[in-house]
N, C-alpha and C. Protein backbone atom coordinates (compact mmCIF):
# COMPACT_ATOMS: atom_id res chain seq x y z
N UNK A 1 -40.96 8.63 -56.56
CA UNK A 1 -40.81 9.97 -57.09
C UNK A 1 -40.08 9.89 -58.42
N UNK A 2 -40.65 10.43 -59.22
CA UNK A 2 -40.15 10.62 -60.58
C UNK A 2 -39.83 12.26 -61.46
N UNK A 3 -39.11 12.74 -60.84
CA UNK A 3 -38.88 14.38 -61.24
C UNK A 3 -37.75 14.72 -62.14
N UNK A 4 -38.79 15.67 -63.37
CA UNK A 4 -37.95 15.58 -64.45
C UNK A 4 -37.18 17.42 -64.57
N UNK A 5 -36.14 17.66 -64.21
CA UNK A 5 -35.91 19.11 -64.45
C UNK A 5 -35.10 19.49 -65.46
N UNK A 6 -35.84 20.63 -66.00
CA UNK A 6 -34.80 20.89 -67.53
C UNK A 6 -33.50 21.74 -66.84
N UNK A 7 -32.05 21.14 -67.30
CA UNK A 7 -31.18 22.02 -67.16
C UNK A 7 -30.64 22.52 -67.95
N UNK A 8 -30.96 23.92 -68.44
CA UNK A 8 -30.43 24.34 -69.79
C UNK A 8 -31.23 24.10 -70.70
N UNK A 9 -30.82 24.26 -72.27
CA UNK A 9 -31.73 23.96 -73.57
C UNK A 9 -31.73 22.72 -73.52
N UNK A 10 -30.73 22.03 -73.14
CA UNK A 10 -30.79 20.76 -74.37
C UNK A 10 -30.49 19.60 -73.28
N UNK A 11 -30.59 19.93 -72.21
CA UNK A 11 -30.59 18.54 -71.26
C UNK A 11 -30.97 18.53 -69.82
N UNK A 12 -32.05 17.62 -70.01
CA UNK A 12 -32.81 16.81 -68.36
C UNK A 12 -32.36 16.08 -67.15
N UNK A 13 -32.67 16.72 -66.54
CA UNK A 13 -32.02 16.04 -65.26
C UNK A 13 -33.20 14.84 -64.35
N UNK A 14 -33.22 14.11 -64.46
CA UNK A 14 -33.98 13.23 -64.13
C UNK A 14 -33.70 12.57 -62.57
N UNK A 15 -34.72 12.35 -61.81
CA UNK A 15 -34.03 11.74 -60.46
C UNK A 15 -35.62 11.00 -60.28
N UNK A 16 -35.24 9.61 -59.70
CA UNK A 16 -36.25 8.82 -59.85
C UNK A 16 -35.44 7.77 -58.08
N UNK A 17 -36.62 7.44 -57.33
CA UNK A 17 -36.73 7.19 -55.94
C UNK A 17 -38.06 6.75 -55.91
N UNK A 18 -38.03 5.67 -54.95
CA UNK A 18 -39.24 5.25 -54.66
C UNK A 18 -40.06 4.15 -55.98
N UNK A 19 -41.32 3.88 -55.56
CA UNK A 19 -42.25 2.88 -55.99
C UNK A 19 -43.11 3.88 -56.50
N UNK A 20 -43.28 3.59 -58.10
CA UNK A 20 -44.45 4.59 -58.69
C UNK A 20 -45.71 3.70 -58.90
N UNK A 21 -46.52 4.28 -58.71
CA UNK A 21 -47.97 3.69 -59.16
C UNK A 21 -48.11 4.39 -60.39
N UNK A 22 -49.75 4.01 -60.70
CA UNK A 22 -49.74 3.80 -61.78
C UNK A 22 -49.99 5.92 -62.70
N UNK A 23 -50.67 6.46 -61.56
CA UNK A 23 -51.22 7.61 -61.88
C UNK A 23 -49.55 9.11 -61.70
N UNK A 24 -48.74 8.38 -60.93
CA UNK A 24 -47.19 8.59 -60.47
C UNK A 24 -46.94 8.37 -61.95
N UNK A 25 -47.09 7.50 -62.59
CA UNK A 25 -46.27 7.29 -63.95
C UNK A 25 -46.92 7.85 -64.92
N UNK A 26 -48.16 8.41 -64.96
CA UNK A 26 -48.76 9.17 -66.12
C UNK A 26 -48.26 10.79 -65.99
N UNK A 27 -47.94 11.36 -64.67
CA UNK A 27 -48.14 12.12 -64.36
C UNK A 27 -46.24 12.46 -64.72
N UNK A 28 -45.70 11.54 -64.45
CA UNK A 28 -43.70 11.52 -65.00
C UNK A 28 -43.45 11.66 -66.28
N UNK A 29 -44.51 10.85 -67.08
CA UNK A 29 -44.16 10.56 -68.44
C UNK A 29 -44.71 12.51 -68.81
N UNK A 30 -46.02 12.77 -68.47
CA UNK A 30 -46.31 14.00 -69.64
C UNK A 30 -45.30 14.76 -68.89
N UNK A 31 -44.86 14.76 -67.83
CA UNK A 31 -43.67 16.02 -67.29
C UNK A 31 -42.24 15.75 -68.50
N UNK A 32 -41.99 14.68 -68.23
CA UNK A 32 -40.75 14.43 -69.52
C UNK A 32 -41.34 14.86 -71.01
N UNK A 33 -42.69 14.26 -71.78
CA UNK A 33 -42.67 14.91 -72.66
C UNK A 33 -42.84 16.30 -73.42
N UNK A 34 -43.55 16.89 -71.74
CA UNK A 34 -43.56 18.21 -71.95
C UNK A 34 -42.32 19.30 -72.10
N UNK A 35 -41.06 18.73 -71.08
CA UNK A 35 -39.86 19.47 -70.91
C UNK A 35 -38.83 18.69 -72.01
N UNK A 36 -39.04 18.06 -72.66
CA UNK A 36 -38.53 17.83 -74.00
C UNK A 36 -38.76 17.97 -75.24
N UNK A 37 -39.81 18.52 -75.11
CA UNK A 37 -40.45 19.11 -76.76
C UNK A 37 -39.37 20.04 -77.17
N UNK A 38 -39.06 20.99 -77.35
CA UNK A 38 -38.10 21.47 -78.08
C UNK A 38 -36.63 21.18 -77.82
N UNK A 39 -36.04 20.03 -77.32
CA UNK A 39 -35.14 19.48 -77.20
C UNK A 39 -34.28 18.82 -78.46
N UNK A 40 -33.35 19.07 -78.95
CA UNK A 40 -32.58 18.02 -79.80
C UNK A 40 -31.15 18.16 -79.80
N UNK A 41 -30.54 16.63 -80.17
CA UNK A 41 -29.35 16.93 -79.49
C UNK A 41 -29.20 16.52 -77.80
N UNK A 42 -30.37 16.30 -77.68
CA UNK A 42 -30.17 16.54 -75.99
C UNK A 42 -29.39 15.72 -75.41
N UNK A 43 -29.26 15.45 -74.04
CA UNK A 43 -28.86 14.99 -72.89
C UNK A 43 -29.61 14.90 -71.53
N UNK A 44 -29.30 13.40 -70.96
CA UNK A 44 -30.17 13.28 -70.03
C UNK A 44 -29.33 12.77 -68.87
N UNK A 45 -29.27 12.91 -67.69
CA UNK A 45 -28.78 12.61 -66.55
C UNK A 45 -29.82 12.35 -65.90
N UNK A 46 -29.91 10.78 -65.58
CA UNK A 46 -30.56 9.86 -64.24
C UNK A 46 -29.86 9.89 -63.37
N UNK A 47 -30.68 10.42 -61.95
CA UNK A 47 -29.94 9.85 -60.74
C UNK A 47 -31.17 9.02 -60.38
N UNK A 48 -30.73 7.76 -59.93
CA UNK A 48 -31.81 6.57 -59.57
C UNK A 48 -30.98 6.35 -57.54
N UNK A 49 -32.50 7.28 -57.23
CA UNK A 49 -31.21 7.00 -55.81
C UNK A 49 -31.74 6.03 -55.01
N UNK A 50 -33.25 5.29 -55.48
CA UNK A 50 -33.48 4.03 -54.10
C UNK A 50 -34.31 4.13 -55.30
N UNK A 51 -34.06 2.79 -55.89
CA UNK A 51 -34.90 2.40 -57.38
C UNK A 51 -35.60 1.25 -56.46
N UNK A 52 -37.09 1.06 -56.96
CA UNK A 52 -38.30 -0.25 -56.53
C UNK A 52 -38.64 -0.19 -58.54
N UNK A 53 -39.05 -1.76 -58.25
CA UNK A 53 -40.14 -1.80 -59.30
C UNK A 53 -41.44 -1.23 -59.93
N UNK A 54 -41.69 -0.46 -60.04
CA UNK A 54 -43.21 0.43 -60.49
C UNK A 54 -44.29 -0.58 -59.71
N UNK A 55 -45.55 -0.40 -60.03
CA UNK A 55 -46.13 -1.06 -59.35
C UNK A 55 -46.82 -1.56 -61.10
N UNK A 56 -47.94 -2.59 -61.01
CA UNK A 56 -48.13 -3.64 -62.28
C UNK A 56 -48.51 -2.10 -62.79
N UNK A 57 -49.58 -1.13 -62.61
CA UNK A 57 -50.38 -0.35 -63.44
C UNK A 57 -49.22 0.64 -63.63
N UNK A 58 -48.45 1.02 -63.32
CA UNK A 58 -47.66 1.72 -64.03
C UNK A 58 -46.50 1.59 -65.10
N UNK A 59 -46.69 -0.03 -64.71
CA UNK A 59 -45.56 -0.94 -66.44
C UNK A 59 -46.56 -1.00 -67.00
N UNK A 60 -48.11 -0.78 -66.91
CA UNK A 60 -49.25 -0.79 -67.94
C UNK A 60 -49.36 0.56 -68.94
N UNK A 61 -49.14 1.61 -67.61
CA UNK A 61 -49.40 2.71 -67.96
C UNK A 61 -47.65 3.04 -69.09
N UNK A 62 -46.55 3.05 -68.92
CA UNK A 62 -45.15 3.18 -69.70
C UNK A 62 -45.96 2.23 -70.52
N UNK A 63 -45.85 0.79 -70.56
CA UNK A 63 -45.96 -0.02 -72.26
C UNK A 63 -46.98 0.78 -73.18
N UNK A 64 -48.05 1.17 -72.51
CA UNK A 64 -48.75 2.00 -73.27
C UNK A 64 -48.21 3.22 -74.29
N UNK A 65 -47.39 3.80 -73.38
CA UNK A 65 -46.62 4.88 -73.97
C UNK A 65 -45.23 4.79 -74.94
N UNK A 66 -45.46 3.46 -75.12
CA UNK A 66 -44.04 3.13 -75.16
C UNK A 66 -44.03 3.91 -77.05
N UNK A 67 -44.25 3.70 -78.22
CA UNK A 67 -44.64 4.16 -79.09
C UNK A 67 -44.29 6.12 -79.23
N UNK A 68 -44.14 6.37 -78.52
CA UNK A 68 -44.49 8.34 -78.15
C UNK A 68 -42.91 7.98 -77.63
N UNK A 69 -42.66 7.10 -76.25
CA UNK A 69 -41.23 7.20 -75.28
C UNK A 69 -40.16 7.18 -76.74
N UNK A 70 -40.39 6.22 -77.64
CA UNK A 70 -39.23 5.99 -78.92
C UNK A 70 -39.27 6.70 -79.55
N UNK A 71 -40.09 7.86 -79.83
CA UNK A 71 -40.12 8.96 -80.26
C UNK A 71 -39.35 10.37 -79.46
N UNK A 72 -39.93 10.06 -78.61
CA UNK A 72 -39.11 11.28 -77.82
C UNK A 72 -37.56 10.62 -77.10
N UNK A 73 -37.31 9.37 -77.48
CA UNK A 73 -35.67 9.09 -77.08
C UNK A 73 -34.69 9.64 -78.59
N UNK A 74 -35.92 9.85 -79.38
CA UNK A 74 -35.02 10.37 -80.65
C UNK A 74 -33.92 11.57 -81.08
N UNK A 75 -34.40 12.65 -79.88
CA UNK A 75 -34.12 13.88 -79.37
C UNK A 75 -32.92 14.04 -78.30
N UNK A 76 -32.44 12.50 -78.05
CA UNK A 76 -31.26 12.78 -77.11
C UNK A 76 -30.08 12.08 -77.80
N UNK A 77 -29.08 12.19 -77.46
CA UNK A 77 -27.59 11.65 -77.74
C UNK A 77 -26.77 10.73 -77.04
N UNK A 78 -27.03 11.33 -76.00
CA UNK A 78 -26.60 10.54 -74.57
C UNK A 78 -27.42 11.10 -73.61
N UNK A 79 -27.12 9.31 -72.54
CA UNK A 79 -27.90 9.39 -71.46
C UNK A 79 -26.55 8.68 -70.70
N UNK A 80 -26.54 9.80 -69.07
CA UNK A 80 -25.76 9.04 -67.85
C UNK A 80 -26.85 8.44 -66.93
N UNK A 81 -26.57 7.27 -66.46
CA UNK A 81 -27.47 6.82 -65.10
C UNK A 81 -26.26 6.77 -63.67
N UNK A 82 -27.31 7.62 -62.80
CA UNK A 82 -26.27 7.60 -61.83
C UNK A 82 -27.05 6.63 -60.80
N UNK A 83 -26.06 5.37 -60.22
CA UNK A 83 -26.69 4.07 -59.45
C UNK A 83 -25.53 3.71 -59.22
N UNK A 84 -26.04 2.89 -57.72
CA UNK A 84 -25.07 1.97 -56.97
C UNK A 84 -25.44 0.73 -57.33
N UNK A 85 -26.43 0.26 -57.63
CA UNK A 85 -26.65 -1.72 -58.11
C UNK A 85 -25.88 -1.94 -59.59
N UNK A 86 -25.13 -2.36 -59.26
CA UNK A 86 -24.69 -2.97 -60.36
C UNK A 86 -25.92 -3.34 -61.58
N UNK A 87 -26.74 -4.30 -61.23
CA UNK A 87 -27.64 -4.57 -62.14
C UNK A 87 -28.38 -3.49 -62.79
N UNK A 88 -28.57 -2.25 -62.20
CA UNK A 88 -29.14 -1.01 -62.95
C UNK A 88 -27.49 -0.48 -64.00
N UNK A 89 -26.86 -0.64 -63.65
CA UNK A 89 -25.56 -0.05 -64.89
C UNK A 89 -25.98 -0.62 -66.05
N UNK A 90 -26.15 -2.40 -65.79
CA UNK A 90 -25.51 -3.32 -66.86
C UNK A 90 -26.84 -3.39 -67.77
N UNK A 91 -28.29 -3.18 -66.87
CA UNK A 91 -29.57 -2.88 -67.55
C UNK A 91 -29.51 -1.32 -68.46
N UNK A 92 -28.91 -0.34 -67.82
CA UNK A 92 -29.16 0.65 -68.26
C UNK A 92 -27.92 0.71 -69.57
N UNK A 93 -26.85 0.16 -69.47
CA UNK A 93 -25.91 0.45 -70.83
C UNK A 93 -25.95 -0.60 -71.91
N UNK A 94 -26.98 -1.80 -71.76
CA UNK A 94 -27.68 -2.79 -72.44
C UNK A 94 -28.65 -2.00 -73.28
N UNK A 95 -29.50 -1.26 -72.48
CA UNK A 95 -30.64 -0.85 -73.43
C UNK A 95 -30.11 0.59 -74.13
N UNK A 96 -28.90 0.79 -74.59
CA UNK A 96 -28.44 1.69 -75.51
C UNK A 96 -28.63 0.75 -76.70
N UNK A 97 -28.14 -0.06 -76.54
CA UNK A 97 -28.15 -1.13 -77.73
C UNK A 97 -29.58 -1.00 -78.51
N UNK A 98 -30.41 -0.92 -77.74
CA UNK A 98 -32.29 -0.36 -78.53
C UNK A 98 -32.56 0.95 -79.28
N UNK A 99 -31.79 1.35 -78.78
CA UNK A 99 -32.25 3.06 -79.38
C UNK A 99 -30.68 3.63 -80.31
N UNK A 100 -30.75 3.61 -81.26
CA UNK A 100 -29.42 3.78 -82.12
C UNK A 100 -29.37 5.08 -81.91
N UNK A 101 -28.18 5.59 -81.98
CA UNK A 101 -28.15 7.18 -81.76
C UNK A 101 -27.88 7.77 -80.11
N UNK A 102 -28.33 7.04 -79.20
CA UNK A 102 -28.09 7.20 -78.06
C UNK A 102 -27.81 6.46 -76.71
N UNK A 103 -26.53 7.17 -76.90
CA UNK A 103 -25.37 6.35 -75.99
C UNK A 103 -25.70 6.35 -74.42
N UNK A 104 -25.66 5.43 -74.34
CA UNK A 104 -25.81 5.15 -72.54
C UNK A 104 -24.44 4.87 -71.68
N UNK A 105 -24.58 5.59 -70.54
CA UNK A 105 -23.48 5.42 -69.97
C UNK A 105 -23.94 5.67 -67.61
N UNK A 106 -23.44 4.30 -67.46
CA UNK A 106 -23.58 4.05 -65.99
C UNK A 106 -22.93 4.48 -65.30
N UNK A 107 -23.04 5.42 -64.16
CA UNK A 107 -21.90 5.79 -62.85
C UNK A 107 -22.37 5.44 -61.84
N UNK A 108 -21.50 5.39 -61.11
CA UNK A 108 -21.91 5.36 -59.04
C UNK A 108 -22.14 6.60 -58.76
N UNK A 109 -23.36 6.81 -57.96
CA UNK A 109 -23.78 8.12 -57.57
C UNK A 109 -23.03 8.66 -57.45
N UNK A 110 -21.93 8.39 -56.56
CA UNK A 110 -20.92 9.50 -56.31
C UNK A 110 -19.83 10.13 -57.35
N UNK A 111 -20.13 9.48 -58.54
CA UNK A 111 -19.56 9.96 -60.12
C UNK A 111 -19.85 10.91 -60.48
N UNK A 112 -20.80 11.59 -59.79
CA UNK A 112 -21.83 12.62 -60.54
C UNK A 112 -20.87 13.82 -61.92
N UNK A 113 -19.69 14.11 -60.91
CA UNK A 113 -18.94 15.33 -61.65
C UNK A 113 -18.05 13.88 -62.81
N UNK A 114 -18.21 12.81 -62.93
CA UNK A 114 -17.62 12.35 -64.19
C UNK A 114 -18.72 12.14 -64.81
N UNK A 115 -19.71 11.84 -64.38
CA UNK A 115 -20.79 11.79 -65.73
C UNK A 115 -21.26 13.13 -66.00
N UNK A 116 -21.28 14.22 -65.54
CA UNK A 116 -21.29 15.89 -65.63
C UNK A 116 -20.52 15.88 -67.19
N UNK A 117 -19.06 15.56 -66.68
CA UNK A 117 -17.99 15.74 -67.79
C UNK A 117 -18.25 14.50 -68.94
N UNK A 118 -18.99 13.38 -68.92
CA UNK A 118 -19.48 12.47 -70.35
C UNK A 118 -20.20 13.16 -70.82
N UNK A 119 -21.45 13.89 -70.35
CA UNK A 119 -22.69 14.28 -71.13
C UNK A 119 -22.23 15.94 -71.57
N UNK A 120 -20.63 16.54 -71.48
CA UNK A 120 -20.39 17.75 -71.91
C UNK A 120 -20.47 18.21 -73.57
N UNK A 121 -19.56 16.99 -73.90
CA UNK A 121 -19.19 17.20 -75.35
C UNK A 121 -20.26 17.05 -76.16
């Protein structure tokens, strides 16, 4: 499951569970680029609450998109990921380093009200 909800003008709430295939990931991506079109400035909150690997056709279907995704990461400021694996923090505040302009920042699910209060200012 990949569900993208706008909260407010200027920031997405994202919650992602489960194993996406490939038609799961076409169907995530136009929901995000649709509820971010008039976004800037924004903010994004991931909760990743039982993360799997996509399945091959849906890392086919994202690389494809990838071109449009760097476009529309242009529109945010910061991003929180909320996760318990360690390895999703250290992946997710690594790939800030790719996108200049927007800061990444990892919590433990149960952070939620401190990453609430990162993505305020």
């Amino acid at each position: 499951m990949f569900k993208v909800t706008l909260n407010g003008t200027n920031r997405l709430d994202i919650e992602l569970s489960g194993k996406l295939n490939s038609e799961e990931m076409k169907i995530a991506l136009d929901d995000l680029v649709n509820k971010s079109e008039k976004i800037q400035n924004g903010k994004m909150l991931y909760d990743v609450i039982d993360f799997h690997i996509p399945s091959l056709g849906a890392i086919v279907v994202e690389f494809s998109r990838l071109p449009s995704m760097f476009g529309l990461l242009k529109q945010f400021n910061r991003a929180a990921v909320l996760t318990d694996k360690t390895w999703l923090k250290k992946i997710s505040e690594f790939e800030g380093v790719f996108f200049p302009g927007l800061e990444i920042k990892a919590f433990n699910r149960d952070q939620k009200e401190e990453a609430e209060d990162w993505l305020s200012p």
